[in-house]
C-alpha atoms as a PDB file:
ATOM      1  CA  UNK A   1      84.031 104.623  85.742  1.00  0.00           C
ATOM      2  CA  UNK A   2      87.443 105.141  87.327  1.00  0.00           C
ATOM      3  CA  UNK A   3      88.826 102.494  89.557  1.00  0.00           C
ATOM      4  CA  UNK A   4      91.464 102.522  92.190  1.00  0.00           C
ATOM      5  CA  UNK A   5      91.959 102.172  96.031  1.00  0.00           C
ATOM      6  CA  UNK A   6      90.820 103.848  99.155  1.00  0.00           C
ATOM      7  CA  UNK A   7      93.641 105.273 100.978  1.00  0.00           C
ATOM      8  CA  UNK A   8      92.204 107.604 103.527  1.00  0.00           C
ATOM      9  CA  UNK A   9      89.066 107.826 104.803  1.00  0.00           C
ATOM     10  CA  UNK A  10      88.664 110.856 107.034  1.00  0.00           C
ATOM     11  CA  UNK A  11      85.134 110.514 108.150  1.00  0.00           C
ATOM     12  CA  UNK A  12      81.687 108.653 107.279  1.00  0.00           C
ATOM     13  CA  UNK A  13      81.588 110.481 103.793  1.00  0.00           C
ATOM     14  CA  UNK A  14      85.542 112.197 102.938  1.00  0.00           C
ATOM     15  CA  UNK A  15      88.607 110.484 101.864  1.00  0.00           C
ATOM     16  CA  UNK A  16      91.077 110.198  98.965  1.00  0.00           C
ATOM     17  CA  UNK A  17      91.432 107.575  96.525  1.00  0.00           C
ATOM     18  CA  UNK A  18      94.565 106.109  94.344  1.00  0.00           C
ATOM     19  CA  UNK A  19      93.484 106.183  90.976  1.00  0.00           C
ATOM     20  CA  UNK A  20      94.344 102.927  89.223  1.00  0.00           C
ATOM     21  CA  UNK A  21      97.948 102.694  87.390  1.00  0.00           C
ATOM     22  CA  UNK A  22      99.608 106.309  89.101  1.00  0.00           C
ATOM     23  CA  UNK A  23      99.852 107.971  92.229  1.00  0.00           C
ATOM     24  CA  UNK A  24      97.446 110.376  91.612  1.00  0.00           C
ATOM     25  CA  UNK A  25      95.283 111.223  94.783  1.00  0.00           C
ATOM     26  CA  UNK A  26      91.857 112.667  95.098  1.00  0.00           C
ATOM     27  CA  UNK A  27      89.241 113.402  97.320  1.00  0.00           C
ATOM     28  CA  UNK A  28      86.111 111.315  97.428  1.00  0.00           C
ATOM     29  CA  UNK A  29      82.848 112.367  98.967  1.00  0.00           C
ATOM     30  CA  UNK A  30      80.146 109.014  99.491  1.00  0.00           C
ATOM     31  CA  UNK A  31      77.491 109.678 102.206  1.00  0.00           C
ATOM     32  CA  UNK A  32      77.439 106.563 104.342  1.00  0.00           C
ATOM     33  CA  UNK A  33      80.655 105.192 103.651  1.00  0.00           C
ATOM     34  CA  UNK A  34      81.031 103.125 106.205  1.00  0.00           C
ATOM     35  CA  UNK A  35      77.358 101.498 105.905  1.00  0.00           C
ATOM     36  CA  UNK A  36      78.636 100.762 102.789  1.00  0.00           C
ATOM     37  CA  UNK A  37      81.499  98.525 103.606  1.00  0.00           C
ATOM     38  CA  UNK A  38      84.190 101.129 102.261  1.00  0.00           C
ATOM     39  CA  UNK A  39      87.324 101.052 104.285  1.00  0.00           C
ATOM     40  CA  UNK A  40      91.223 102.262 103.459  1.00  0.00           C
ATOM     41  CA  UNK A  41      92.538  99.309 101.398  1.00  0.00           C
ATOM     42  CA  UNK A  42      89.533  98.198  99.390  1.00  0.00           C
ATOM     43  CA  UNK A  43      89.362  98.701  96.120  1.00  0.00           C
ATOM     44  CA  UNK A  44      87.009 101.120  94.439  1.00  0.00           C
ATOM     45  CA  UNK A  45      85.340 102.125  91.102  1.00  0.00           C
ATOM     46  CA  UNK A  46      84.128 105.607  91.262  1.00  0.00           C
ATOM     47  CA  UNK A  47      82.790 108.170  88.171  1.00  0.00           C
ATOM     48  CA  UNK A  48      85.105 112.047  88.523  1.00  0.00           C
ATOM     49  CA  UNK A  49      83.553 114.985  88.761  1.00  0.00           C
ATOM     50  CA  UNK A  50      85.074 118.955  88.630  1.00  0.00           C
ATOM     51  CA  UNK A  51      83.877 120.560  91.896  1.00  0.00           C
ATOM     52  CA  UNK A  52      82.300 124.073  90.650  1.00  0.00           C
ATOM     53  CA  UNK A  53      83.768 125.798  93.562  1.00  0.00           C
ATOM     54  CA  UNK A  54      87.871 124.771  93.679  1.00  0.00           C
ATOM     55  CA  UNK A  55      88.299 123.466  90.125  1.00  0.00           C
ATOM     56  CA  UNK A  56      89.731 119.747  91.608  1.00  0.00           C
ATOM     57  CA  UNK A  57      88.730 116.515  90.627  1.00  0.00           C
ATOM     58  CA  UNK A  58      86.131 114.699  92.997  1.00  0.00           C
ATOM     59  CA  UNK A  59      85.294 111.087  92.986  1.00  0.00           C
ATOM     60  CA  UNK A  60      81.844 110.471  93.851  1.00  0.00           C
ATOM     61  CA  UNK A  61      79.623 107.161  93.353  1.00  0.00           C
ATOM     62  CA  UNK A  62      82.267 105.401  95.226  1.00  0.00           C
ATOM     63  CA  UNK A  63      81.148 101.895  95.513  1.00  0.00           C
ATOM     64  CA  UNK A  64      83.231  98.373  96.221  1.00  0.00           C
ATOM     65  CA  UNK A  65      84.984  96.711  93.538  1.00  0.00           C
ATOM     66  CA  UNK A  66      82.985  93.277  93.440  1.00  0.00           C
ATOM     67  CA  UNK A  67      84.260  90.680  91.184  1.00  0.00           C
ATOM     68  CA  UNK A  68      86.576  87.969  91.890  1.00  0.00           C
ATOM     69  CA  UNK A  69      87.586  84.521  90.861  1.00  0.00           C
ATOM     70  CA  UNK A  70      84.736  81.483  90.957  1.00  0.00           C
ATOM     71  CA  UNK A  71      87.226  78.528  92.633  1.00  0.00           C
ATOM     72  CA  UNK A  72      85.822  75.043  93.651  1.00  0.00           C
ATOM     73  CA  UNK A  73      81.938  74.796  92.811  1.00  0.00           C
ATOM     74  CA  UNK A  74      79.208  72.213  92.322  1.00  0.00           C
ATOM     75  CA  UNK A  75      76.493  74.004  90.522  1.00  0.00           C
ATOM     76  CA  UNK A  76      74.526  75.265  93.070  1.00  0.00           C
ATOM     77  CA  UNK A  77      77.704  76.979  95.403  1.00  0.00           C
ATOM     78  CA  UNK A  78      81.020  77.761  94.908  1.00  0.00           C
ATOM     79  CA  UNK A  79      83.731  80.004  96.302  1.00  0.00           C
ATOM     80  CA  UNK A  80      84.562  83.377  94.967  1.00  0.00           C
ATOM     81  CA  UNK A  81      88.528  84.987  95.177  1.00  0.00           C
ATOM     82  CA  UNK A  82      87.917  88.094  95.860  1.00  0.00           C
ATOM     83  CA  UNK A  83      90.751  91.124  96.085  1.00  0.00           C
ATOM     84  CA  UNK A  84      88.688  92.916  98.852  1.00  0.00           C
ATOM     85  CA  UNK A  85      87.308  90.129 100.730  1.00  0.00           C
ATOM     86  CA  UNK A  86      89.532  86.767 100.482  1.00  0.00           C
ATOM     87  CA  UNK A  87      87.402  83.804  99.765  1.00  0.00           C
ATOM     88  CA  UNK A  88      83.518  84.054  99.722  1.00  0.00           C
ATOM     89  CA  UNK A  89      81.192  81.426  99.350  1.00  0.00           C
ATOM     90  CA  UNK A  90      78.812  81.914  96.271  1.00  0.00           C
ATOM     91  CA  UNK A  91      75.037  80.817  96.227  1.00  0.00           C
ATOM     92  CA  UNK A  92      73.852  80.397  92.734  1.00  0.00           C
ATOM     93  CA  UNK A  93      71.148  78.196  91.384  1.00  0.00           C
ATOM     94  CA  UNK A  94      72.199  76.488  88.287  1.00  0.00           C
ATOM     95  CA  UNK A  95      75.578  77.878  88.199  1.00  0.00           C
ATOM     96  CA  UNK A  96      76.900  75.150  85.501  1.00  0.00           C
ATOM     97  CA  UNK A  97      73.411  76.237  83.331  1.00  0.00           C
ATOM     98  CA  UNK A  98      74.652  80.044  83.339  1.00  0.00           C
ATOM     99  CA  UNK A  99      78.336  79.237  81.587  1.00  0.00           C
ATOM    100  CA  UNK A 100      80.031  79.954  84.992  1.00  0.00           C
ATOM    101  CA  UNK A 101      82.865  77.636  85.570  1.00  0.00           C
ATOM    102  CA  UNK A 102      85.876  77.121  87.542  1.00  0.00           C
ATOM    103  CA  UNK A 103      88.387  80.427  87.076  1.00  0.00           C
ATOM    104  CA  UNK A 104      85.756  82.378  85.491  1.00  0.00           C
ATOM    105  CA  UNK A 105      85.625  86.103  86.397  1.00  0.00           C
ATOM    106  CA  UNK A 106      82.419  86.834  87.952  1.00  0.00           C
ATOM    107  CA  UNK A 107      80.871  90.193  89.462  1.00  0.00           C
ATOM    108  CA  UNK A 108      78.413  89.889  91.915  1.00  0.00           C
ATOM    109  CA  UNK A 109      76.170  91.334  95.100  1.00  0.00           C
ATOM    110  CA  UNK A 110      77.255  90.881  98.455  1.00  0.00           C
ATOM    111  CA  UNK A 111      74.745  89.670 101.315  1.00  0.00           C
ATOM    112  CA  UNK A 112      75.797  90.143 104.982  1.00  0.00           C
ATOM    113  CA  UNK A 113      74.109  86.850 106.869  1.00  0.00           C
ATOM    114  CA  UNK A 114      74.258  85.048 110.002  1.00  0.00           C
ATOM    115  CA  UNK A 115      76.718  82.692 108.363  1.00  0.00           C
ATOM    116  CA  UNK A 116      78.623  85.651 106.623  1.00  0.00           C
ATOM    117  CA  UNK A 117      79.202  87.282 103.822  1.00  0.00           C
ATOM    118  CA  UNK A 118      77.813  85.534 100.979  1.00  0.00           C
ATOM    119  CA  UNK A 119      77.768  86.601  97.187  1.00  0.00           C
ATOM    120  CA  UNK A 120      74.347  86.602  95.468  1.00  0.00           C
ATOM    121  CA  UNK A 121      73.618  87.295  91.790  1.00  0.00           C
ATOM    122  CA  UNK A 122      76.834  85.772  90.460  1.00  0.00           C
ATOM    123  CA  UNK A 123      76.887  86.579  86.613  1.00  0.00           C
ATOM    124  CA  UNK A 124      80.055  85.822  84.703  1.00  0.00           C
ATOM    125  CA  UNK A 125      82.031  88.952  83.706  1.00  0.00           C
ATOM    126  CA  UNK A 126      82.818  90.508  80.158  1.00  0.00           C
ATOM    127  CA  UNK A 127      86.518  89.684  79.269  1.00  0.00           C
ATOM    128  CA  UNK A 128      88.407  91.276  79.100  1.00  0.00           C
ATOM    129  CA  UNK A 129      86.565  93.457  81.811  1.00  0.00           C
ATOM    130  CA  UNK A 130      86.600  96.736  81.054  1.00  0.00           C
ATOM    131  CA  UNK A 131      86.995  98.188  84.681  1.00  0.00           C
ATOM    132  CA  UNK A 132      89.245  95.538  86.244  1.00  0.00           C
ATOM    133  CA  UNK A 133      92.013  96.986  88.147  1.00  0.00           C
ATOM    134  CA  UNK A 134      95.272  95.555  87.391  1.00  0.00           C
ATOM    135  CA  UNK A 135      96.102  94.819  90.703  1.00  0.00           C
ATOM    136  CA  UNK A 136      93.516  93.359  91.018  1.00  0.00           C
ATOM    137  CA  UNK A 137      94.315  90.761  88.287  1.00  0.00           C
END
């Protein structure tokens, strides 16, 4: 998958993305993007397609960059650094168990509760990770 950065978003499924490392621009198409939590400024990892019709790239599959930094836990919560969200608190049973430790790089699912977002299905990610954006280092 590519990665890079939502920098317009023209409706609830158009827009153009930064691709990672260059000022490359193309047009996304994601049904539902705003359902989905995409906004300009977040960043994105998205597969390219070549639209049969004009011959340009298209990203599609646009989905939310989520993996961050695991900062001050116990082993049953913790906070998450995240580049799109700021701090997020982390729920996750036997966190010590699973390997995950203070400045680990973690990926995870995001939950929208009463009390927030919180991130869900914290797993500790590969390093290096393949798809992390270097801004978002």
């Amino acid at each position: 998958m590519a990665k890079g950065k939502i920098i317009t978003s023209t409706d609830n499924e158009h827009g153009f993305v930064q691709n990672d490392g260059s000022d490359k621009k193309i047009p996304y198409i994601q049904p539902l993007s705003k359902e989905l939590g995409l906004k300009v400024g977040m960043f994105v990892r998205y597969d390219v397609l070549k639209d049969p019709v004009t011959g340009d790239k298209t990203a599609v599959n646009v989905e939310l960059y989520k993996k961050g930094i695991i900062t001050g836990k116990d082993n049953d919560h913790g906070m998450i650094e995240d580049p799109n969200f700021g701090q997020i608190h982390a729920m996750v049973p036997m966190m010590s168990q699973q390997g995950i430790k203070d400045n680990t790089l973690v990926k995870y699912e995001l939950l929208n509760t009463s009390d927030g977002m919180i991130a869900v299905y914290v797993k500790t990610a590969p390093d290096p990770d393949p798809d992390q954006a270097s801004s978002t280092k």
